[in-house]
C-alpha atoms as a PDB file:
ATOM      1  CA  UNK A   1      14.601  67.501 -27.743  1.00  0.00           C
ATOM      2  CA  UNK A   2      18.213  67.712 -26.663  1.00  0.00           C
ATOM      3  CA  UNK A   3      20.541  64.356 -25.951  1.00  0.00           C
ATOM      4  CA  UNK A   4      23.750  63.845 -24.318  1.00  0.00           C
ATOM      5  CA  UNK A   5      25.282  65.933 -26.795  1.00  0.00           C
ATOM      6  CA  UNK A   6      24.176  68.847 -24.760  1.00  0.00           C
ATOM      7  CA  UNK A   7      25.671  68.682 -21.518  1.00  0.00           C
ATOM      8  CA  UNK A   8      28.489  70.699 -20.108  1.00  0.00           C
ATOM      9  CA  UNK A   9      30.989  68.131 -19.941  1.00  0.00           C
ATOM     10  CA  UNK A  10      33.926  69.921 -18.368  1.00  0.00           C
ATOM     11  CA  UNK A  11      37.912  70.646 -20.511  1.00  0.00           C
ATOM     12  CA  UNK A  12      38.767  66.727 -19.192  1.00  0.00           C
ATOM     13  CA  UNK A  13      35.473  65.260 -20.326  1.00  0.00           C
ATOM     14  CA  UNK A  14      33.965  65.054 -17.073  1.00  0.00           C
ATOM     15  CA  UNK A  15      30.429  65.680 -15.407  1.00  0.00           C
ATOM     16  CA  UNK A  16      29.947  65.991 -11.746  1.00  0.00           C
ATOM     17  CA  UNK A  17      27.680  63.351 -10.877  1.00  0.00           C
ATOM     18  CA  UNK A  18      25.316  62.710  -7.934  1.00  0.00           C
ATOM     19  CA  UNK A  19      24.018  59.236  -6.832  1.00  0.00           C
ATOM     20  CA  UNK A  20      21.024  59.530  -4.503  1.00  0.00           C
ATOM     21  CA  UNK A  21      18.886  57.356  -2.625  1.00  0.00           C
ATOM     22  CA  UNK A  22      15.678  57.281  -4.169  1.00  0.00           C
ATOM     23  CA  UNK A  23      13.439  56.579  -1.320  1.00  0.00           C
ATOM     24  CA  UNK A  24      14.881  58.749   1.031  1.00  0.00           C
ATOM     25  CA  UNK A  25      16.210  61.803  -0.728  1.00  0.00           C
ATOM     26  CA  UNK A  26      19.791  61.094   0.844  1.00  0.00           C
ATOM     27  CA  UNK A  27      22.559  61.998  -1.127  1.00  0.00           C
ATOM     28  CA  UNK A  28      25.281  58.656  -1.457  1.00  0.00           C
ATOM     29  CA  UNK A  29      28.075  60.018  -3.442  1.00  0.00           C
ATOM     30  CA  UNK A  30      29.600  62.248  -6.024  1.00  0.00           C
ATOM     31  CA  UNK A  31      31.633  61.008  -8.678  1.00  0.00           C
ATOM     32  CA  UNK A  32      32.531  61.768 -11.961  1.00  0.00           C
ATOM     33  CA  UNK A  33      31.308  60.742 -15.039  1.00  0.00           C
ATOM     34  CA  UNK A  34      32.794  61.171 -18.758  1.00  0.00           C
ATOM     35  CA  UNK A  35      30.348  59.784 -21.617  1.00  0.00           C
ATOM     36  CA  UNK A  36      30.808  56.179 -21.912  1.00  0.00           C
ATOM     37  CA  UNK A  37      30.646  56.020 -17.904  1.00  0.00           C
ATOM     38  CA  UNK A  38      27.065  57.870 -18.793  1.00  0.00           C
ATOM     39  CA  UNK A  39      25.938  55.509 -22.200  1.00  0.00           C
ATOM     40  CA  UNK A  40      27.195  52.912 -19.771  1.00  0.00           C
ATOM     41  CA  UNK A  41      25.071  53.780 -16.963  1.00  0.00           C
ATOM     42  CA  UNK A  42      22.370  54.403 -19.155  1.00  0.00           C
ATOM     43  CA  UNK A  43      22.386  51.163 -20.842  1.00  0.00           C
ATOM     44  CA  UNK A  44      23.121  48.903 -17.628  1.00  0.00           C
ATOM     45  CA  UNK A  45      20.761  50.061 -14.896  1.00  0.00           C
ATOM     46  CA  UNK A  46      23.974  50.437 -12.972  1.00  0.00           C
ATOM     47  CA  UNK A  47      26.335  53.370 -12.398  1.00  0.00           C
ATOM     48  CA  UNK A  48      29.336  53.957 -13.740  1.00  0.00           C
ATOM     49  CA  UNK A  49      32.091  56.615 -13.156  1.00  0.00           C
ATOM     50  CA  UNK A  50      34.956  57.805 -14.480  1.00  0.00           C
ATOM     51  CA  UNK A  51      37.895  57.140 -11.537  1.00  0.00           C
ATOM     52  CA  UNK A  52      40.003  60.777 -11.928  1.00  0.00           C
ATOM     53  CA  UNK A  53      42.854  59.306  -9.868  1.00  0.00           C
ATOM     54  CA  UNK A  54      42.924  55.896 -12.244  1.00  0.00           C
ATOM     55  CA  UNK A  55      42.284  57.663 -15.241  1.00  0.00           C
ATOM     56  CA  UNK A  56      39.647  54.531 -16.087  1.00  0.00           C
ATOM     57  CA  UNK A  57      36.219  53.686 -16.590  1.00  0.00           C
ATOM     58  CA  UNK A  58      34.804  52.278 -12.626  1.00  0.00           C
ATOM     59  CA  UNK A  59      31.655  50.097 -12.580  1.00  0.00           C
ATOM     60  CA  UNK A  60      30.870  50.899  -8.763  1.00  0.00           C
ATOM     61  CA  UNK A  61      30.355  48.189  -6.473  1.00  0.00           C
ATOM     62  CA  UNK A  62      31.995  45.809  -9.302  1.00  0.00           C
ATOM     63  CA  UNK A  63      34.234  44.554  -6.548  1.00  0.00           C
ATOM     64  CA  UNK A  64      32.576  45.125  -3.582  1.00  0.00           C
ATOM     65  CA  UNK A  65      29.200  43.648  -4.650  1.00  0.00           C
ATOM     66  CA  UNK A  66      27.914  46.985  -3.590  1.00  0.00           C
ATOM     67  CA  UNK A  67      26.526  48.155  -6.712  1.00  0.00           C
ATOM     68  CA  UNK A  68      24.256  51.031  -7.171  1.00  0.00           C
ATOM     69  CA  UNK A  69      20.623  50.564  -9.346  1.00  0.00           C
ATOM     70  CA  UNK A  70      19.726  53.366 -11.524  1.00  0.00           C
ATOM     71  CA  UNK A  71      16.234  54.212 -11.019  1.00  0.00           C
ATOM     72  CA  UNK A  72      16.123  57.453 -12.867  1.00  0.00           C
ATOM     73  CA  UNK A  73      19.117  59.888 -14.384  1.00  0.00           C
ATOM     74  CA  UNK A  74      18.259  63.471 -14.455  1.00  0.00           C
ATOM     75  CA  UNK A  75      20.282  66.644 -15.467  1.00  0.00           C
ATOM     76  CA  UNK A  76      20.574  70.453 -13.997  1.00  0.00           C
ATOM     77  CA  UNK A  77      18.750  72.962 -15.693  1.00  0.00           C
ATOM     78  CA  UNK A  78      22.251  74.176 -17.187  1.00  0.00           C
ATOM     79  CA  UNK A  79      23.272  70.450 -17.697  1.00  0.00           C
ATOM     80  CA  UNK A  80      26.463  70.563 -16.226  1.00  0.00           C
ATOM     81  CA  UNK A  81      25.555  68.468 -13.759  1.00  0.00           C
ATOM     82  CA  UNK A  82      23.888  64.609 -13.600  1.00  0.00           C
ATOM     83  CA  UNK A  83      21.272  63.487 -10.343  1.00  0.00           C
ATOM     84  CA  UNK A  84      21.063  59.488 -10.614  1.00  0.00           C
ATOM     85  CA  UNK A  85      18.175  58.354  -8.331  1.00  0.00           C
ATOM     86  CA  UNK A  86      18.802  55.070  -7.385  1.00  0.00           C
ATOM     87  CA  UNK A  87      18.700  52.139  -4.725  1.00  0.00           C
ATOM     88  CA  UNK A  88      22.229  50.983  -3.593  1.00  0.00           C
ATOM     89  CA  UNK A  89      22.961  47.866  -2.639  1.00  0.00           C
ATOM     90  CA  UNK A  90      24.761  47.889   0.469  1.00  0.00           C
ATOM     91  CA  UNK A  91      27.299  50.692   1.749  1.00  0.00           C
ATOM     92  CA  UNK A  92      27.998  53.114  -1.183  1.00  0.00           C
ATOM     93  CA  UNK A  93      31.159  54.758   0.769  1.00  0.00           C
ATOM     94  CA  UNK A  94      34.510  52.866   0.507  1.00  0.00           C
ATOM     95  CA  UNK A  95      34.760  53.349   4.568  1.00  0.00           C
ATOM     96  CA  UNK A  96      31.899  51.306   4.883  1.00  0.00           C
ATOM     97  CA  UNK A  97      29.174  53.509   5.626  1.00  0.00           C
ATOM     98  CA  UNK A  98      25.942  54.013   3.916  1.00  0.00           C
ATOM     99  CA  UNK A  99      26.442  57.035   2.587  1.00  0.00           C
ATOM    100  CA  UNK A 100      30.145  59.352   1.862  1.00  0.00           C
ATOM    101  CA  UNK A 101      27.915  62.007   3.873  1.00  0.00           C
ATOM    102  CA  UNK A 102      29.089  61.266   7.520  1.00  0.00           C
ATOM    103  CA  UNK A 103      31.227  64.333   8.373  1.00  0.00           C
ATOM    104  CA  UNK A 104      29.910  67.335   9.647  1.00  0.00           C
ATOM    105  CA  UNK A 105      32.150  70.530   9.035  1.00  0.00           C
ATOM    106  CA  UNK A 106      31.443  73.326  12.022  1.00  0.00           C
ATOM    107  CA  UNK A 107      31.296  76.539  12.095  1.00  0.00           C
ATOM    108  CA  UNK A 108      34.909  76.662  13.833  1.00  0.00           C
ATOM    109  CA  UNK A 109      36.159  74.303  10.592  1.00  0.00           C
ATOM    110  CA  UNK A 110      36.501  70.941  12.891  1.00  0.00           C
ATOM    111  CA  UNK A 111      35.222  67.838  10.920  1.00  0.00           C
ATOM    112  CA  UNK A 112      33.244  65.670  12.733  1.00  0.00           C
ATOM    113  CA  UNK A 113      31.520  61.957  12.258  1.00  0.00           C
ATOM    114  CA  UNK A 114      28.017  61.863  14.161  1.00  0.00           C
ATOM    115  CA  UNK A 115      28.937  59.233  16.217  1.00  0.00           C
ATOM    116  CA  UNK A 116      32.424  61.208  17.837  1.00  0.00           C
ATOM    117  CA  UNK A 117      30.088  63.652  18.955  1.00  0.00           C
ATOM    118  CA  UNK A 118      29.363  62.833  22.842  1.00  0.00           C
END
């Protein structure tokens, strides 16, 4: 049986990590993780990053009161990466949508947000 102790944490003591709605399938958000953001998450049935730019542990939705609910945490088959399934409650996305999903990048390298689109 491996453990934590076998991921691929990366040469800052990070691991990409996905939050995804577990009804749907939709993907909310990727954030970082270093291991006590993981034990954290792990132990609180809430996820927990690691903020890159504030160099600090970040209990998502602490402040917002839109936390996200862990109902599974799974890793790649090279575990270098983590999937959290889980049920957010309320927007996950600091702009206020559901999801930090909402631009589409074309083919000519325009971003666009669904709703622009005529």
């Amino acid at each position: 049986m491996e453990s934590i102790d076998n991921l691929k944490f990366n040469e800052q003591g990070l691991i990409p990590a996905i939050a995804q709605e577990e009804d749907t399938g939709e993907v909310l958000m990727l954030g970082y993780m270093n291991e006590e953001a993981l034990r954290r998450t792990l132990a609180s049935g809430e996820v927990w990053f690691y903020s890159r730019s504030r160099q600090e542990l970040w209990h998502k939705g602490a402040t917002s009161g839109n936390r996200i609910l862990v109902r599974s945490v799974w890793t790649d088959c090279d575990g270098d990466t983590i999937l959290v399934r889980a049920k957010p409650l309320g927007p996950v996305c600091h702009t206020g949508s559901r999801t930090c999903f909402f631009q589409q990048l074309n083919e000519d390298g325009t971003i666009v947000t669904p709703q622009d689109e005529g």
